[in-house]
Structure formats: C-alpha cells, structure tokens
Protein backbone atom coordinates (compact mmCIF):
# COMPACT_ATOMS: atom_id res chain seq x y z
CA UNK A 1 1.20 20.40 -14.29
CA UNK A 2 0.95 19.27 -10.67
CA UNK A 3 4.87 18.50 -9.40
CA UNK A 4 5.36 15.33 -7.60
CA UNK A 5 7.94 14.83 -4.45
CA UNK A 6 8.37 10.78 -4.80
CA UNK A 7 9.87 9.31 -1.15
CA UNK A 8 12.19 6.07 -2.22
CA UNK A 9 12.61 6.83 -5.29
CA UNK A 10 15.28 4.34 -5.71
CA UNK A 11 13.49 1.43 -4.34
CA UNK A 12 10.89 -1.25 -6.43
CA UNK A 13 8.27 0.59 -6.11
CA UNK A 14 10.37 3.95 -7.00
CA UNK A 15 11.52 2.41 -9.89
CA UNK A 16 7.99 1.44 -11.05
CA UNK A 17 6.78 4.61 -10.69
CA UNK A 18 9.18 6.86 -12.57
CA UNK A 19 8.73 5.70 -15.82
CA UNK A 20 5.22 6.36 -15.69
CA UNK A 21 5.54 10.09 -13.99
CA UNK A 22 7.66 10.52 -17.21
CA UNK A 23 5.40 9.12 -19.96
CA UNK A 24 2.54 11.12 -18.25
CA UNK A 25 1.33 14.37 -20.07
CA UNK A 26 -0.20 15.68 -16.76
CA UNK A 27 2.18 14.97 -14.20
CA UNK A 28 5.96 16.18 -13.39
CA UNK A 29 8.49 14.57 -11.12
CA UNK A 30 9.80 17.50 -9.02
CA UNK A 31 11.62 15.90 -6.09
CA UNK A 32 13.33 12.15 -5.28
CA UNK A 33 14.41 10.90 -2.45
CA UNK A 34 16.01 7.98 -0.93
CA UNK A 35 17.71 7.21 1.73
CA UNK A 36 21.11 8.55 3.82
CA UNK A 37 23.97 6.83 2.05
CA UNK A 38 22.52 5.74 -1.02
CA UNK A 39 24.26 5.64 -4.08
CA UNK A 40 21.99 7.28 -6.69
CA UNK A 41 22.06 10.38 -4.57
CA UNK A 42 23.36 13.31 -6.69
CA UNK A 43 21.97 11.88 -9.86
CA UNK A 44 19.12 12.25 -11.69
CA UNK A 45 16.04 10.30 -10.97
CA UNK A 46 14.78 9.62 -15.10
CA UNK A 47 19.19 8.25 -14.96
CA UNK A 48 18.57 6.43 -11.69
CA UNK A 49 15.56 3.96 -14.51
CA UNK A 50 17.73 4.56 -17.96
CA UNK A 51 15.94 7.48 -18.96
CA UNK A 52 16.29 11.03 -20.13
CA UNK A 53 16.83 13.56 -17.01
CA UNK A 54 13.90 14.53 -15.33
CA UNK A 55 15.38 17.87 -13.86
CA UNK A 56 14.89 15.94 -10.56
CA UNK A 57 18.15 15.24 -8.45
CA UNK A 58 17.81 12.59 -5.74
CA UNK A 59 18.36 13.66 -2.46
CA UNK A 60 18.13 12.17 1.03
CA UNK A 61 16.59 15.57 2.45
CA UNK A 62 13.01 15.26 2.75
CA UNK A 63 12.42 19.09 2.51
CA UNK A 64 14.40 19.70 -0.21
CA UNK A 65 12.74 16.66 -2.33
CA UNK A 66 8.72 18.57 -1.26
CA UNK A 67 10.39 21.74 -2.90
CA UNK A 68 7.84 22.45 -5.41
CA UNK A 69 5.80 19.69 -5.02
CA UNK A 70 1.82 19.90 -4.70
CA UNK A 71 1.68 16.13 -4.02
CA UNK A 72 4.02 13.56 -2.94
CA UNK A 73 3.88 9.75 -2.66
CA UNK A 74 5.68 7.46 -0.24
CA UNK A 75 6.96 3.86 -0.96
CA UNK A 76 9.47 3.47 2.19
CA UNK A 77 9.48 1.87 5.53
CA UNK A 78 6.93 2.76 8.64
CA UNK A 79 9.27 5.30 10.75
CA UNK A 80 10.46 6.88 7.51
CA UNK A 81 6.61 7.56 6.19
CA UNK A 82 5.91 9.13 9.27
CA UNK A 83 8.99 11.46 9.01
CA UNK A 84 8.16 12.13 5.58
CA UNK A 85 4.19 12.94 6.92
CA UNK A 86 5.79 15.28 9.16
CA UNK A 87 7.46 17.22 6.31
CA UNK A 88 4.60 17.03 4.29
CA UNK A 89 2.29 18.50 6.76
CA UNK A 90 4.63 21.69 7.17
CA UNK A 91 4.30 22.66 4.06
CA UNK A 92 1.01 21.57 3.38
CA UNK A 93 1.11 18.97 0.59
CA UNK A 94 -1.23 16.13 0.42
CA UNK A 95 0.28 12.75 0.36
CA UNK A 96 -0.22 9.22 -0.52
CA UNK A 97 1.20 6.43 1.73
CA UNK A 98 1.90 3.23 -0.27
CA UNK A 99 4.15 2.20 2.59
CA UNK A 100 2.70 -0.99 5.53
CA UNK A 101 3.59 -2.18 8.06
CA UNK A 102 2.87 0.95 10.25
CA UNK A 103 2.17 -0.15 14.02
CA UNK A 104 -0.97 1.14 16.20
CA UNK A 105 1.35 4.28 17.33
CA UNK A 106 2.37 5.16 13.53
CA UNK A 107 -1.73 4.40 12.46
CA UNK A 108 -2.58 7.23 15.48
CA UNK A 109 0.29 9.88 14.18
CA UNK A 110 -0.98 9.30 10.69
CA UNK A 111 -4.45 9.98 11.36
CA UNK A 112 -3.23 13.08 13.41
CA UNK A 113 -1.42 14.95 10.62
CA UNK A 114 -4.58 13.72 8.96
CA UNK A 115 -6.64 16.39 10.67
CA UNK A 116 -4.57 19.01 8.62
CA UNK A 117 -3.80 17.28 5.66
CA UNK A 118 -5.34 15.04 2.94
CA UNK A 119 -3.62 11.96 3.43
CA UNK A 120 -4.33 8.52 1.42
CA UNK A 121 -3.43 5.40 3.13
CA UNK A 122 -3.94 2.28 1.37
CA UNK A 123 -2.49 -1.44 2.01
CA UNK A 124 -2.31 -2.03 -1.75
CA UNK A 125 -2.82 1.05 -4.67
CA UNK A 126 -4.07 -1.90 -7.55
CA UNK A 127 -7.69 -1.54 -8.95
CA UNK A 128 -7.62 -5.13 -9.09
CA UNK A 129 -6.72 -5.60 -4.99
CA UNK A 130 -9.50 -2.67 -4.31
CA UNK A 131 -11.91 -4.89 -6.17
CA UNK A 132 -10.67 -7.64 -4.38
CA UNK A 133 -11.45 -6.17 -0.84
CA UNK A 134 -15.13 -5.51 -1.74
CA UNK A 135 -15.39 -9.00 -3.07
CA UNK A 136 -14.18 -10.44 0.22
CA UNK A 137 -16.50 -8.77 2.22
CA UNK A 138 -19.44 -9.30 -0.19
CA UNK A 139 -18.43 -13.25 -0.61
CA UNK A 140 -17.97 -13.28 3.80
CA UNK A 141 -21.47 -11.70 4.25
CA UNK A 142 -23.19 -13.77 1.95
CA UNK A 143 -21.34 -17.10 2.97
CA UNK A 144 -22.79 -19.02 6.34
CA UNK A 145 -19.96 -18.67 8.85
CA UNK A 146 -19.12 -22.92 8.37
CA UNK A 147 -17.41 -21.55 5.93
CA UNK A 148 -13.75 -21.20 6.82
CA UNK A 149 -11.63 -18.13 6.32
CA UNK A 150 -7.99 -18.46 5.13
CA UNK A 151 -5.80 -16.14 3.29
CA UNK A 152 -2.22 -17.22 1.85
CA UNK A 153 0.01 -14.28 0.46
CA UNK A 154 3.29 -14.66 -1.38
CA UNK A 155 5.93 -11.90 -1.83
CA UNK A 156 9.70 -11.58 -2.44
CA UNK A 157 12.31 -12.66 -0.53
CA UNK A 158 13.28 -8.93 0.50
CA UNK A 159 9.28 -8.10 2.51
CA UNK A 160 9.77 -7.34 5.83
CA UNK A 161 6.31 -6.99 7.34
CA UNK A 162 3.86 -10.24 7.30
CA UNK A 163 1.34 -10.84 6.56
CA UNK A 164 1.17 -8.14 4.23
CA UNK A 165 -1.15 -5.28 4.80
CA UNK A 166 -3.39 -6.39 1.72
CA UNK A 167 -3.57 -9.80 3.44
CA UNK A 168 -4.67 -7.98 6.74
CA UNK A 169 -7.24 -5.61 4.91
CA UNK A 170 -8.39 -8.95 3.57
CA UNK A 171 -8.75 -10.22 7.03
CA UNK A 172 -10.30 -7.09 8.32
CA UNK A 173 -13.03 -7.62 5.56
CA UNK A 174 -14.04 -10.76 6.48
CA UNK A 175 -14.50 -10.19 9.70
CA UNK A 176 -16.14 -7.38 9.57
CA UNK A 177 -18.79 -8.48 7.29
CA UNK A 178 -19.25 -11.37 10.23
CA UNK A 179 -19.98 -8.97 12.51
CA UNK A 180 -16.54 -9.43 14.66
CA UNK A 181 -13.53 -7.85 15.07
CA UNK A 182 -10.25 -9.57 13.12
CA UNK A 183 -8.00 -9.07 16.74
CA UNK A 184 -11.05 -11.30 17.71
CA UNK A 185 -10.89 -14.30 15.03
CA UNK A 186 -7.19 -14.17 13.67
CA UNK A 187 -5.03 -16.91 13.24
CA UNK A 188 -1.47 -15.85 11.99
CA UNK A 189 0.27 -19.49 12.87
CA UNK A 190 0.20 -23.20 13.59
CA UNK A 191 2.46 -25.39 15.05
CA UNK A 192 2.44 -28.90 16.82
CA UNK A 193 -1.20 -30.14 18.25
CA UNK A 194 -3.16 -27.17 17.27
CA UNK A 195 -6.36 -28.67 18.12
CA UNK A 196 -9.43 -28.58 16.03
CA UNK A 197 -10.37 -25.23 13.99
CA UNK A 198 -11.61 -22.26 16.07
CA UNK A 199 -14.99 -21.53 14.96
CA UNK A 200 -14.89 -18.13 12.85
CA UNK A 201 -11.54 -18.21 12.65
CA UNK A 202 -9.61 -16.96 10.09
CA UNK A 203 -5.94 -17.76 9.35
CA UNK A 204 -3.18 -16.39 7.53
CA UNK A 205 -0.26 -18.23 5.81
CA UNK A 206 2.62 -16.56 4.35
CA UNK A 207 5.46 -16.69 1.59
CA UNK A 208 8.25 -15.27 1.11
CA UNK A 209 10.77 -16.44 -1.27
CA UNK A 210 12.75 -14.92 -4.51
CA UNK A 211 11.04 -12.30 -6.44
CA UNK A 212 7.63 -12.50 -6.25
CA UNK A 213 5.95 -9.52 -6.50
CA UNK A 214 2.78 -10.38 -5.00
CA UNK A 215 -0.46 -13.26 -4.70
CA UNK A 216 -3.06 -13.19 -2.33
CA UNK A 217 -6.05 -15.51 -2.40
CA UNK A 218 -8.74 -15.89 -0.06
CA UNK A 219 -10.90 -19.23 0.48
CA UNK A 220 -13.80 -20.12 2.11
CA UNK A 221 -13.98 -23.84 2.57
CA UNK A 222 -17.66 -25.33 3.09
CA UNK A 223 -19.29 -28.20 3.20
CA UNK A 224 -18.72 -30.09 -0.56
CA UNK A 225 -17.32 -27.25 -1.67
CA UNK A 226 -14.72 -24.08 -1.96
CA UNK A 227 -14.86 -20.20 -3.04
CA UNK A 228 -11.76 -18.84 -3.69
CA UNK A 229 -10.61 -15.35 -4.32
CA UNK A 230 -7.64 -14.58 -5.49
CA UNK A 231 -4.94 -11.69 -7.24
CA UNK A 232 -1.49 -12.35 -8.83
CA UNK A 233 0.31 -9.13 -9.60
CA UNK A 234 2.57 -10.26 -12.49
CA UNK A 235 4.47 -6.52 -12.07
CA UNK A 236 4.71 -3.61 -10.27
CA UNK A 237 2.79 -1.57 -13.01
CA UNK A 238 -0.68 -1.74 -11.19
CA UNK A 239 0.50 -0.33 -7.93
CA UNK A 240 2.40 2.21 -9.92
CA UNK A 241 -1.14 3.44 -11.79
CA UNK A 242 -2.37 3.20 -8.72
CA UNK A 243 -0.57 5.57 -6.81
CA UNK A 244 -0.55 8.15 -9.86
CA UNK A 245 -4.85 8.03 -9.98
CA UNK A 246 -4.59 8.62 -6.09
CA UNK A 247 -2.34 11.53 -6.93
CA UNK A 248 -4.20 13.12 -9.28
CA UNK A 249 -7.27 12.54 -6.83
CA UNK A 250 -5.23 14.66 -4.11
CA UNK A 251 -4.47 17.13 -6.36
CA UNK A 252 -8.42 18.20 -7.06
CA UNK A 253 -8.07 20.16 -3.39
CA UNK A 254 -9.28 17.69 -1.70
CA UNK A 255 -9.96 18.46 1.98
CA UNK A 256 -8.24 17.10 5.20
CA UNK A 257 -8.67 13.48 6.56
CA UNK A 258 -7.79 10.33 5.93
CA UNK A 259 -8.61 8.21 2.84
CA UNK A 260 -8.86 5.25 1.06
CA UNK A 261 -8.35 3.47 -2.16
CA UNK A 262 -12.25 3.47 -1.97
CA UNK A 263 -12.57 7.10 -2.07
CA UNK A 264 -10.30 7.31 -5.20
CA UNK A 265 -11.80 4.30 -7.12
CA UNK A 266 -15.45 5.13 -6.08
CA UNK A 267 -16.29 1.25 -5.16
C-alpha cells in the first residue's frame, strides 16, 4: 500500500485526517510531523487521535517523517509548506498542499519545485467547494455584470490568513468569467464614506469567531432579485476525503507540474 508522510499531523486538519488513513484498506500512515517543540512528538500518531498505534512516531524532522513515504500531504503554515516542498522534491515524492495563505514569492517557489515534481495545490480539498468554484464561474458568465459580486466567509477564531483562499478562488472565478482580472475588481474592505459601488466590483467580507469550521457563500444581487451560492462545512471530514482522493491521484505516477482539485475530481 502506498505510505503516506502527513506534515502537521497534530493540527485540525491532522487530526481529521488520521482516522481516515487508518480506516483505509489502501493507504498507510508512514511518517507525522509537527512542529519544533510540540508535545505529541515521540508518540505515536493513531495515540496522538485515541487510536491503536500506527507504527508512525511524530517527529519534527521533515526528512525523517518522508522516510518511506511515496506521497505526503501538508496541512501547515506558508513558510513551513515550502520547507516541506523542498524535502519532498529531494527525494522525489509527490505532494499535496492543503496549506493557504502562500504569498506571490511562495506561489513562484511552488510552481518551481513543480517542474520536478507532481505537486497539488488546492485552496479547499472538498468535492462540495470544487463544485462550488465551477458554479461561480458558470453563475458569473451567465449573469449580466449589474449583478453584484460579494463573497462572505466564516472560519474559527484560530485562521490566520483572510479572506480565505476558497473565498479568493471564489473571487478569481468571478472575475475571470467577466473577462477581468480579480487584482482589477476586488474589494476586501469598507469603512466611513465609501462612495457608491464600483462597477464590477466584487467584495469580500470576513468572519472569524469560535469554532467554525468553514461557510462561504457567494451572491449576485440584481435588479428584483438575488442568486446565492453557498457551502457550510459542518466538519473537517470533507477536506480530509479530499486530500486522501488527491493522494491516491498522485500516487498513479502522475507526471510533474502543478495541479488542481480539477484535475483530481475531473470537473
């Protein structure tokens, strides 16, 4: 069975993940890491979520967790997914990036170990978020541009990066089915005398507060009337399943370059 190296191992997403990489008859956990200082270091990752052990000890060195691994998947923080790129490009095993937030500098290193390695970078891993982008764009082509763009997203308290990266995918669609760029039409805040609405514009609003694990809805307002889009995670499960189909996807030797969600889901 194909071994999997899983990067924050200990975090939500981490946590998600492991029971499911230990229920599954075609997968095998064969590295964990987290980060320097952690606690759960030393133990075993199925003891780290209650379970049996896995035979995987968490560890916070990034070549020791790829040891064995023919994939590996990355819930952490920007810098730390391009560290963890780095490793995985030395030794040659694909990887899934789960991780946002990554700036124009991290999106150009990405794409360079890309050129060696299959990589999968997604904002969000859900079907149901996937099927949501393609939605967007079909709903923003087919809409006259009177109607106005905004996307609200909602997370817990603990998100660092905002809007999300689904909310900016969301964006991106939009505007790209307009025929413009989203630098171009954006509108991340609004404060005092704003002024009337930019044509084309599309704005973002944002949430964060306890533990919500995610919401994003998209509306177009018209004239006499409103579309909205919209997808409430009510767990991390989806984005778990997720990440394991764009495993196994990785692990059919697929070649070097950069992917999508699209490219695993086939929509």
């Amino acid at each position: 069975m194909p071994g999997i190296a899983l990067f924050g191992a200990t975090g939500k997403m981490g946590r998600a993940l492991l029971p499911l990489i230990g229920a599954s008859d075609d997968l095998v956990l064969t590295g964990a890491l987290a980060s320097p200082g952690n606690r759960e270091i030393g133990r075993d990752a199925g003891e780290v979520v209650g379970l049996a052990p896995f035979g995987a000890v968490v560890t916070d060195d990034p070549d020791s967790a790829l040891a064995g691994a023919e994939v590996a998947i990355d819930f952490t923080r920007p810098a730390a997914s391009l560290i963890h790129a780095r490793a995985c490009a030395r030794r040659g095993c694909p990887l899934v990036i789960g991780t946002t937030g990554h700036d124009e500098s991290g999106r150009r290193e990405l794409t360079a170990v890309s050129r060696s390695l299959a990589v999968i970078l997604a904002p969000n891993m859900s079907v149901g978020v996937n099927l949501l982008f393609r939605l967007a764009e079909l709903a923003a082509r087919a809409l006259p541009e009177q109607y106005d763009a905004e996307i609200f997203e909602a997370h817990h308290r603990d998100k660092v990066d905002a809007p999300s990266g689904t909310a900016i995918t969301l964006g991106e669609a939009v505007a790209a089915a307009r025929g413009t760029q989203l630098a171009d039409s954006a509108v991340y805040a609004r404060q005092g005398d704003t002024g009337p609405r930019p044509a084309g514009a599309i704005g973002f609003s944002v949430l964060r507060a306890g533990d919500i694990v995610g919401e994003h809805r998209l509306v177009f307002a018209g004239p006499g009337e409103r579309v909205e889009l919209a997808h409430l995670a009510q767990d991390r499960s989806g984005f778990a399943r997720g990440a394991l189909a764009a495993a196994r996807w990785l692990t059919a030797g697929r070649k070097p370059g950069l992917y999508g969600m699209h490219d695993v889901l086939g929509f």
